[in-house]
Structures are given as structure tokens and as C-alpha cells.
PDB file of N, CA and C in Angstrom:
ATOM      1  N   UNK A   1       0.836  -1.169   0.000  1.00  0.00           N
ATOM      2  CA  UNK A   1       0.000   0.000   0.000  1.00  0.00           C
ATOM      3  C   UNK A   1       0.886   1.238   0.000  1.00  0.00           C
ATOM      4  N   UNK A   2       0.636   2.105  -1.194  1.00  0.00           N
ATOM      5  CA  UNK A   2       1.224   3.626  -0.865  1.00  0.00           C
ATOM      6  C   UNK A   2       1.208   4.450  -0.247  1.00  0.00           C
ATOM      7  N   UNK A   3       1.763   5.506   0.406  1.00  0.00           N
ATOM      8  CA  UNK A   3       0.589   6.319   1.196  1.00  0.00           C
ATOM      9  C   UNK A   3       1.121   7.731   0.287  1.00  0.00           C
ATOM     10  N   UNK A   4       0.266   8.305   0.785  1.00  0.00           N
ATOM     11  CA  UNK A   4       0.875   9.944   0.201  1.00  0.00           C
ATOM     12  C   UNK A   4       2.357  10.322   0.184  1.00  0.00           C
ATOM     13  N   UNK A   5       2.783  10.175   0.943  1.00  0.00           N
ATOM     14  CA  UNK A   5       4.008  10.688   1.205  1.00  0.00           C
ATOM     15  C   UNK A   5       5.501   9.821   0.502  1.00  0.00           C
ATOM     16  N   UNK A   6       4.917   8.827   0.007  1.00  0.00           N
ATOM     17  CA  UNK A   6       5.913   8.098  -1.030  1.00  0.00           C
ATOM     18  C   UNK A   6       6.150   8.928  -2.366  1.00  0.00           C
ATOM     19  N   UNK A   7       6.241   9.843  -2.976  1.00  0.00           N
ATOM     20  CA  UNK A   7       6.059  10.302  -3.811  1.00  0.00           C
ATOM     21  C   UNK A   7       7.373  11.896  -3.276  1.00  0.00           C
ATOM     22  N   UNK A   8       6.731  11.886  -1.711  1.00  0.00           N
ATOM     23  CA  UNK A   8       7.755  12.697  -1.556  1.00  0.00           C
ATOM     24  C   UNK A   8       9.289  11.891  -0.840  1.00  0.00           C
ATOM     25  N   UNK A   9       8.793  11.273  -0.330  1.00  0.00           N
ATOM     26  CA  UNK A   9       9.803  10.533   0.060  1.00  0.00           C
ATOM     27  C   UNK A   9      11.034   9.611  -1.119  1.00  0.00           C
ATOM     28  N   UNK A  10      10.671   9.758  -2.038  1.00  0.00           N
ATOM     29  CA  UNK A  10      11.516   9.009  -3.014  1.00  0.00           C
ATOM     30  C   UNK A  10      12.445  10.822  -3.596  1.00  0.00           C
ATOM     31  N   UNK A  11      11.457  11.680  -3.892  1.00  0.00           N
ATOM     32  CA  UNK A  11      12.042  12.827  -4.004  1.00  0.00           C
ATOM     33  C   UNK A  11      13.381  13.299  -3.115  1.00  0.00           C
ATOM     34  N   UNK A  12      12.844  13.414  -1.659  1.00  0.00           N
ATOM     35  CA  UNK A  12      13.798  13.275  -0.751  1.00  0.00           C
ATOM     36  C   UNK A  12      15.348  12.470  -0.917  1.00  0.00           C
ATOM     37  N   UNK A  13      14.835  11.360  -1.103  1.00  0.00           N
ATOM     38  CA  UNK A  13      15.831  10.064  -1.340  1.00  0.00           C
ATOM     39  C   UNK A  13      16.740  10.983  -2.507  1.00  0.00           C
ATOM     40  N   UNK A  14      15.941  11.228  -3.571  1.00  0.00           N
ATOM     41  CA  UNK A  14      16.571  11.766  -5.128  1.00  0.00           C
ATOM     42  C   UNK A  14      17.452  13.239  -4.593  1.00  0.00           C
ATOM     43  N   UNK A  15      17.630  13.897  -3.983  1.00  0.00           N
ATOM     44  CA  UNK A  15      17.316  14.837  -3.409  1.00  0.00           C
ATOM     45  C   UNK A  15      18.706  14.531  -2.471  1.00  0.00           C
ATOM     46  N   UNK A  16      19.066  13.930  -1.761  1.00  0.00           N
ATOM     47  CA  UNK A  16      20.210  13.588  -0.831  1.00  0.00           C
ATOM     48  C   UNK A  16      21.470  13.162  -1.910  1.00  0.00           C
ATOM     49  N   UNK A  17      20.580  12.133  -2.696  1.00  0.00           N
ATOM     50  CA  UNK A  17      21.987  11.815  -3.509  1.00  0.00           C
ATOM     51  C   UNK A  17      22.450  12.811  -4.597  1.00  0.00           C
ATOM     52  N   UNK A  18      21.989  13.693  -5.096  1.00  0.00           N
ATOM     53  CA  UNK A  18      22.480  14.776  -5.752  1.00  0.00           C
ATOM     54  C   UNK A  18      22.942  15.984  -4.656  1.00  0.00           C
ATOM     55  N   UNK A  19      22.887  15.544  -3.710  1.00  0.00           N
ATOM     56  CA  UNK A  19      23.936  16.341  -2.537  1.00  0.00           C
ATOM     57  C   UNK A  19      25.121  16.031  -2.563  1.00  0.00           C
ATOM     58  N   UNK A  20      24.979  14.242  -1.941  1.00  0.00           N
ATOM     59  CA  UNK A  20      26.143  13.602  -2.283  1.00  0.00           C
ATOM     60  C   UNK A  20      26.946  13.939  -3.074  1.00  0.00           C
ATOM     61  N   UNK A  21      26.571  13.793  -4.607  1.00  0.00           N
ATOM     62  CA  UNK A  21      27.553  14.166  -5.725  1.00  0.00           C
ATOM     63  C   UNK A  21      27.858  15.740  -5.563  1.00  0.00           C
ATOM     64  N   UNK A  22      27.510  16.540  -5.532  1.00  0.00           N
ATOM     65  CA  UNK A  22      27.446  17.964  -4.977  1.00  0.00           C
ATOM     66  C   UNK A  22      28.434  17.947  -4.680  1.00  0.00           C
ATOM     67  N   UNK A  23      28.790  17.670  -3.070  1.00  0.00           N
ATOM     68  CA  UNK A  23      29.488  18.243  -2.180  1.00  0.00           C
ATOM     69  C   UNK A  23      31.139  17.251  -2.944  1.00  0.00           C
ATOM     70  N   UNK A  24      30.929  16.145  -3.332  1.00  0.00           N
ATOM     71  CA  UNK A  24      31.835  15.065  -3.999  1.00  0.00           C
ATOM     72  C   UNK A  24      32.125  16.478  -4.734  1.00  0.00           C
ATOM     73  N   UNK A  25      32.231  16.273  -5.722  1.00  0.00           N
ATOM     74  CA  UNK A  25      32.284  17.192  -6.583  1.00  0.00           C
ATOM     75  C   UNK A  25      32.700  18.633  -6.081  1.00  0.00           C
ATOM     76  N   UNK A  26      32.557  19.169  -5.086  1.00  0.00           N
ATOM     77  CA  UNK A  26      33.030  20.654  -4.396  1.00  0.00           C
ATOM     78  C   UNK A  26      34.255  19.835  -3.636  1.00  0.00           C
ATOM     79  N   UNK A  27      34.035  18.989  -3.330  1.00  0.00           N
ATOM     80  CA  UNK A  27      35.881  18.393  -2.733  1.00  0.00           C
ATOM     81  C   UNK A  27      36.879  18.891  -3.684  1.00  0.00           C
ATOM     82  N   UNK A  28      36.479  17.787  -5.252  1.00  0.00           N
ATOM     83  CA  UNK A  28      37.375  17.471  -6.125  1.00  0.00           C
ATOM     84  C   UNK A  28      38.180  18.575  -6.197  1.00  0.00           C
ATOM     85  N   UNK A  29      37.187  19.736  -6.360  1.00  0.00           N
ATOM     86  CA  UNK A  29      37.616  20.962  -7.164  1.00  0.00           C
ATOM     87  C   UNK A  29      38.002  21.828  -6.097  1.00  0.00           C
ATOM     88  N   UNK A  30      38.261  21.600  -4.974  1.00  0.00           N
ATOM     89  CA  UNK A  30      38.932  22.458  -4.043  1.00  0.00           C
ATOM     90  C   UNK A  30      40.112  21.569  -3.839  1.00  0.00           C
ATOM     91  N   UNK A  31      40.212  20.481  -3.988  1.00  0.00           N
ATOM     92  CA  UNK A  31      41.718  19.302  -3.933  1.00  0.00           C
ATOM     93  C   UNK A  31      42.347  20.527  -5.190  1.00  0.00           C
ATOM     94  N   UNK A  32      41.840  20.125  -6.660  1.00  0.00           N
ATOM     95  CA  UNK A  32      42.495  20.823  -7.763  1.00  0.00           C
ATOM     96  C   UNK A  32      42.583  22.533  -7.346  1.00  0.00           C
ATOM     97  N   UNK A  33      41.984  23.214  -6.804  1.00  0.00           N
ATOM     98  CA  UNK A  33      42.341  24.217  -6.353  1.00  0.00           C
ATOM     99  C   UNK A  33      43.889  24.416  -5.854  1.00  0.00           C
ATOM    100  N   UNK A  34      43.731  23.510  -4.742  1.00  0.00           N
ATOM    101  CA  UNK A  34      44.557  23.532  -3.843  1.00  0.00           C
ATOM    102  C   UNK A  34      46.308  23.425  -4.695  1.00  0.00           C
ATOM    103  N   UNK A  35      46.139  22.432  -5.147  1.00  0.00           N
ATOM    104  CA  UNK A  35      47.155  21.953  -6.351  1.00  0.00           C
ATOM    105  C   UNK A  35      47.460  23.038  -7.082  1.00  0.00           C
ATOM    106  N   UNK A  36      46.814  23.903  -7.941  1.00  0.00           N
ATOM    107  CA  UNK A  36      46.821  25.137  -8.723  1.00  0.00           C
ATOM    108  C   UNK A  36      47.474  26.153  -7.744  1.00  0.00           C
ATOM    109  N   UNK A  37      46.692  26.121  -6.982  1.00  0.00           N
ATOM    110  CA  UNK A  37      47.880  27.765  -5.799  1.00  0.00           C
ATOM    111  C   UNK A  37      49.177  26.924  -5.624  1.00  0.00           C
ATOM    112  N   UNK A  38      49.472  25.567  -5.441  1.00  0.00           N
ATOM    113  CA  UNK A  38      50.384  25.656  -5.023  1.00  0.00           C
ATOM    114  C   UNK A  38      51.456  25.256  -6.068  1.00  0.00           C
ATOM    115  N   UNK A  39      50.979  25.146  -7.192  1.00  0.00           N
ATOM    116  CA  UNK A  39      51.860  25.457  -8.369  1.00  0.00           C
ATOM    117  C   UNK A  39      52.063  26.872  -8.810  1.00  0.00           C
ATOM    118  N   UNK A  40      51.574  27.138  -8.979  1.00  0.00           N
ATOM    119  CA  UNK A  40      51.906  28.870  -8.993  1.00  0.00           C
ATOM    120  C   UNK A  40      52.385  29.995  -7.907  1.00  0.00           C
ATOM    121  N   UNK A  41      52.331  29.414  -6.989  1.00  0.00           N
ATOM    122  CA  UNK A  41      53.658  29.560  -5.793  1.00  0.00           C
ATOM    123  C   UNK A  41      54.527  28.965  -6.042  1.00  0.00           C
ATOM    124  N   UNK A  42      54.681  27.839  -6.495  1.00  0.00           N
ATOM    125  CA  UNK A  42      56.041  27.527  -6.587  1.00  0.00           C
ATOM    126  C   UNK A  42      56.683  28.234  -8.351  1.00  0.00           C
ATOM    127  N   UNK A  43      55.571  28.445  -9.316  1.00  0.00           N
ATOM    128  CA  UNK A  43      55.954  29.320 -10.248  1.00  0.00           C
ATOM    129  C   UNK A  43      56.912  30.424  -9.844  1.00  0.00           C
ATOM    130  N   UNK A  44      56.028  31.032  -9.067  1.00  0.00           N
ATOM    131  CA  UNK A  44      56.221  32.513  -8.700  1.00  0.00           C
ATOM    132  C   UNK A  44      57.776  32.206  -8.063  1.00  0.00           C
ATOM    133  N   UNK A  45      57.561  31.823  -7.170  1.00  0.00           N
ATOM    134  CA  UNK A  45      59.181  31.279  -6.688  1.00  0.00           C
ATOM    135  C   UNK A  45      60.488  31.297  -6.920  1.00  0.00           C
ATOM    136  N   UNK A  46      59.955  30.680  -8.353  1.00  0.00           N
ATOM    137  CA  UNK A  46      61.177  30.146  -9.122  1.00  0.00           C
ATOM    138  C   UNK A  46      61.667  31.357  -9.846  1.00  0.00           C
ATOM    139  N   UNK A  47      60.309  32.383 -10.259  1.00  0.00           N
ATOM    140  CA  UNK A  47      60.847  33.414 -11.353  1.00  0.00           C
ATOM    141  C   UNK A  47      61.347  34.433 -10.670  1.00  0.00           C
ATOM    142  N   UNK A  48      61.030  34.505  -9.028  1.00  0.00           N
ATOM    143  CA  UNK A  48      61.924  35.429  -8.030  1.00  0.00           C
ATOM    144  C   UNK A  48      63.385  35.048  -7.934  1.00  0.00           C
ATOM    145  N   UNK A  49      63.291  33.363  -8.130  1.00  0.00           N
ATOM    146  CA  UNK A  49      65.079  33.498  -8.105  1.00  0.00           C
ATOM    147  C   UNK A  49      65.565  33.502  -8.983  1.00  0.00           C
ATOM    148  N   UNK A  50      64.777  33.730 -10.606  1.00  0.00           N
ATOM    149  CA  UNK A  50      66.093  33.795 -11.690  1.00  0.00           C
ATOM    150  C   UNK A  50      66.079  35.464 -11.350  1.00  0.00           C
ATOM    151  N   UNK A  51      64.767  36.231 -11.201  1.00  0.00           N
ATOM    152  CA  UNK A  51      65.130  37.471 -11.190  1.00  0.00           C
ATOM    153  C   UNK A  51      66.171  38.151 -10.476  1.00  0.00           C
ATOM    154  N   UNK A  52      66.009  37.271  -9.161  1.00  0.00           N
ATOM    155  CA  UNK A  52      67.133  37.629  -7.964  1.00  0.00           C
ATOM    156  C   UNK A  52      68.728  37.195  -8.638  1.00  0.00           C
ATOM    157  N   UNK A  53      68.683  36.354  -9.571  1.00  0.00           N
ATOM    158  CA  UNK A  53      70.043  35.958  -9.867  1.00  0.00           C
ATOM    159  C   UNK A  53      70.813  36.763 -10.577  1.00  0.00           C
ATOM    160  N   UNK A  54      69.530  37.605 -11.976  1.00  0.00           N
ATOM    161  CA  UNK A  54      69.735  38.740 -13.245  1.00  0.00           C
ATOM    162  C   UNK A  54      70.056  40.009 -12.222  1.00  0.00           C
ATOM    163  N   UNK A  55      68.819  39.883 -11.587  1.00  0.00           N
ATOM    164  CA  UNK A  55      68.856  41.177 -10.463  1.00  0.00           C
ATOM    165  C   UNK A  55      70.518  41.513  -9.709  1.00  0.00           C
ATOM    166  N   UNK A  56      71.059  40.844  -9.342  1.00  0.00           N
ATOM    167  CA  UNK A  56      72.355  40.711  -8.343  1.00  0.00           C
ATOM    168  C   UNK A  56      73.278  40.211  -9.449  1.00  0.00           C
ATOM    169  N   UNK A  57      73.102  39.935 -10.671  1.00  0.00           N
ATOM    170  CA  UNK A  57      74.308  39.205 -11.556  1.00  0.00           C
ATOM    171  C   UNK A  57      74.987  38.232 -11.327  1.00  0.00           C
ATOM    172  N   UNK A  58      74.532  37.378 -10.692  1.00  0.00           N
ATOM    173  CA  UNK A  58      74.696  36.681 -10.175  1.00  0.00           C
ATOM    174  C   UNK A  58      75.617  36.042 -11.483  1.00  0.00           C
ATOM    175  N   UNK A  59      76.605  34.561 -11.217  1.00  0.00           N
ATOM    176  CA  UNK A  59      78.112  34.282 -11.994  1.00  0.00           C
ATOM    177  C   UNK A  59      76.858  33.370 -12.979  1.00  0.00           C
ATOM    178  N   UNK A  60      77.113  32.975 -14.251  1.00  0.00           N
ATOM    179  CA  UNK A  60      76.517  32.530 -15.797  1.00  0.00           C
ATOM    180  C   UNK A  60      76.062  30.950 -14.789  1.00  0.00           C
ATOM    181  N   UNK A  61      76.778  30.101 -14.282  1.00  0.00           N
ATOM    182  CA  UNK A  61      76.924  29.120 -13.723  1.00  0.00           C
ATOM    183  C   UNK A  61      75.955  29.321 -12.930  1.00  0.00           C
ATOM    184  N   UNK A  62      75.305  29.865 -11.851  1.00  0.00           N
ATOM    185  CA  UNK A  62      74.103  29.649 -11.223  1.00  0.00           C
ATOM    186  C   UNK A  62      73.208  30.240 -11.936  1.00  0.00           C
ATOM    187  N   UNK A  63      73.017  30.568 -12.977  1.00  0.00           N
ATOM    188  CA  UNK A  63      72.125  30.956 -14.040  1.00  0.00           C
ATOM    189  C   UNK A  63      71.715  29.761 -14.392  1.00  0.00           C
ATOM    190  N   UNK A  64      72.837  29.368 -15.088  1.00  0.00           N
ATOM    191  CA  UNK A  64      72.881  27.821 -15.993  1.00  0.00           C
ATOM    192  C   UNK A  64      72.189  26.619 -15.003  1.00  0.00           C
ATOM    193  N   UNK A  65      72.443  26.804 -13.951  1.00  0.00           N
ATOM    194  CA  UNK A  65      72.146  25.628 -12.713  1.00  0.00           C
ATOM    195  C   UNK A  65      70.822  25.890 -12.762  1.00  0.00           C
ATOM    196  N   UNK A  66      70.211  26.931 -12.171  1.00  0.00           N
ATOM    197  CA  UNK A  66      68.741  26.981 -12.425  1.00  0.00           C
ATOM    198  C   UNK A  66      67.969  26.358 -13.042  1.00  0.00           C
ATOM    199  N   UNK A  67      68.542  26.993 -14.725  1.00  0.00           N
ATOM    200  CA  UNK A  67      68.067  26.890 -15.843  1.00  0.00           C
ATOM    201  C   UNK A  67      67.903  25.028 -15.956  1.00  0.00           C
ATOM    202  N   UNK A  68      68.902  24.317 -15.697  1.00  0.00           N
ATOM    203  CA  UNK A  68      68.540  23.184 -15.939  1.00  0.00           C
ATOM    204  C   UNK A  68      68.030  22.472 -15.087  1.00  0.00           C
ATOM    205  N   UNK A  69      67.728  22.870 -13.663  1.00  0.00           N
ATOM    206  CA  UNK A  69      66.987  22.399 -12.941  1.00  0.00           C
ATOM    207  C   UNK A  69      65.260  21.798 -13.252  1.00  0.00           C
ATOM    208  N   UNK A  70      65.103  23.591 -13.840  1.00  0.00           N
ATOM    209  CA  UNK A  70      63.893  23.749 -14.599  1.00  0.00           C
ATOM    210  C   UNK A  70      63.682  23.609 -15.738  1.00  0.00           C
ATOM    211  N   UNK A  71      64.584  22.880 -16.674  1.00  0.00           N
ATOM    212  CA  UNK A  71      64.089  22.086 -17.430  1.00  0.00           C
ATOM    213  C   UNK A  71      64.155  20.854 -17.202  1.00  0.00           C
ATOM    214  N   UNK A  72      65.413  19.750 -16.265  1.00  0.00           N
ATOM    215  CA  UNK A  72      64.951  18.985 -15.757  1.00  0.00           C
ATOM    216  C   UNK A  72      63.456  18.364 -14.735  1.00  0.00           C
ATOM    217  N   UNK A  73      63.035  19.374 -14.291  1.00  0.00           N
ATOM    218  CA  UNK A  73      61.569  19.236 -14.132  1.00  0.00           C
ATOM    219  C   UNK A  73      60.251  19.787 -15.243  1.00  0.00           C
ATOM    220  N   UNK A  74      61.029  19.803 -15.960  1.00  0.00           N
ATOM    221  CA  UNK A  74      59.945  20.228 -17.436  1.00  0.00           C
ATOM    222  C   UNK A  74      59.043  21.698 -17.080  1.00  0.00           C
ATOM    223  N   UNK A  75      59.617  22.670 -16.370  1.00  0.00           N
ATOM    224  CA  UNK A  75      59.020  23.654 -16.185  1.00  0.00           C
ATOM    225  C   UNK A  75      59.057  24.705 -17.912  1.00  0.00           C
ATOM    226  N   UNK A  76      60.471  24.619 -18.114  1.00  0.00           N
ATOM    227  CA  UNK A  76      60.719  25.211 -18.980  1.00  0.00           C
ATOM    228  C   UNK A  76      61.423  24.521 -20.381  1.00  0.00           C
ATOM    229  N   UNK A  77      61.005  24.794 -21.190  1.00  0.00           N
ATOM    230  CA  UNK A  77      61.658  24.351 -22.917  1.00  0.00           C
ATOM    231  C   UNK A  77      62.133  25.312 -23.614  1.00  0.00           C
ATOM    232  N   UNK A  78      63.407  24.849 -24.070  1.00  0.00           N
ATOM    233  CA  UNK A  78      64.063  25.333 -24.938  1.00  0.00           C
ATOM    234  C   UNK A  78      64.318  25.235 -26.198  1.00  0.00           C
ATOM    235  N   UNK A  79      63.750  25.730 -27.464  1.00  0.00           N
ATOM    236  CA  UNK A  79      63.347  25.170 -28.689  1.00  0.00           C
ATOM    237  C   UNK A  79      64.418  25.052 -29.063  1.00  0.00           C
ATOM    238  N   UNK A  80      64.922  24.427 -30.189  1.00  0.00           N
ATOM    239  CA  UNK A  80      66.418  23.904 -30.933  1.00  0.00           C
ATOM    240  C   UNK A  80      67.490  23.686 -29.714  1.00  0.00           C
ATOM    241  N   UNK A  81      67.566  23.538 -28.546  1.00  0.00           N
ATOM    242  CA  UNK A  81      68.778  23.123 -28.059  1.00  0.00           C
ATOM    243  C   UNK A  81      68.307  21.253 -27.482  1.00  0.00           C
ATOM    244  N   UNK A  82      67.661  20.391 -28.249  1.00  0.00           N
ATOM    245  CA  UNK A  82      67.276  19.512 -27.513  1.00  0.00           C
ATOM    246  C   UNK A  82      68.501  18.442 -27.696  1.00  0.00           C
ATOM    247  N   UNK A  83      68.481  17.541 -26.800  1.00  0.00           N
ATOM    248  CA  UNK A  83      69.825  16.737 -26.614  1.00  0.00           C
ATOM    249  C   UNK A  83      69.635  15.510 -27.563  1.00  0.00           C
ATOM    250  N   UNK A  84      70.968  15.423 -28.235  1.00  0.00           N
ATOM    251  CA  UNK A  84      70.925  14.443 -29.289  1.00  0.00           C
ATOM    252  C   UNK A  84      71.138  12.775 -28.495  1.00  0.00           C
TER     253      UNK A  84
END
């Protein structure tokens, strides 16, 4: 037997689980948030110490060290110098 309130009660039901996914879904994208600031802090970072290096003149050699740091972590590419 039905009673009235089955009709809302399945709504309800429908109704919680698109919360579920909701709030699922507001995690994900505050995890990827989180990830994004903290790549671009570490961007920012990095372009304070080549500046600090140009800035102060720092010797060609900690230029160069940098430089391949960050392309060893694939931050940065260098077109035509790729290694044979």
C-alpha cells in the first residue's frame, strides 16, 4: 500500500543523492584548487630566483644551474637546443 508521502519521500531520497555528488564534486575541485595555488607559488618562486640571480648578476653558472633544474623538471623548454 502507498501512502501519500511516497512520492515525496523518493524525491527526498533523489534529493540527498544529488547532494552527495554535490558536495563530492566541491571536494574534487577544491583538492584541484589547492594543487593550482600551489603550483603557482612555486611558479612565482622560481621566477623570483632567476630574477634575484639577473637582479644581483649573479656568476653565468648559477644561471645555468637553475636553468637546468627547470628544465629537468619540465618547467621550462628550450626550442632547438634539444639533446641528441
Amino acid at each position: 500500500m502507498s501512502s501519500d508521502y511516497d512520492g515525496q519521500d523518493q524525491a527526498y531520497v533523489d534529493l540527498e543523492r544529488q547532494l552527495v555528488v554535490a558536495v563530492d564534486y566541491a571536494d574534487e575541485l577544491m583538492a584541484r584548487n589547492d594543487r593550482l595555488k600551489a603550483h603557482v607559488t612555486r611558479q612565482r618562486n622560481e621566477l623570483d630566483n632567476i630574477a634575484h640571480l639577473i637582479h644581483y648578476q649573479s656568476h653565468l653558472k648559477h644561471q645555468d644551474r637553475w636553468l637546468a633544474r627547470m628544465i629537468e623538471e619540465g618547467l621550462v623548454t628550450i626550442e632547438g637546443d634539444e639533446e641528441e
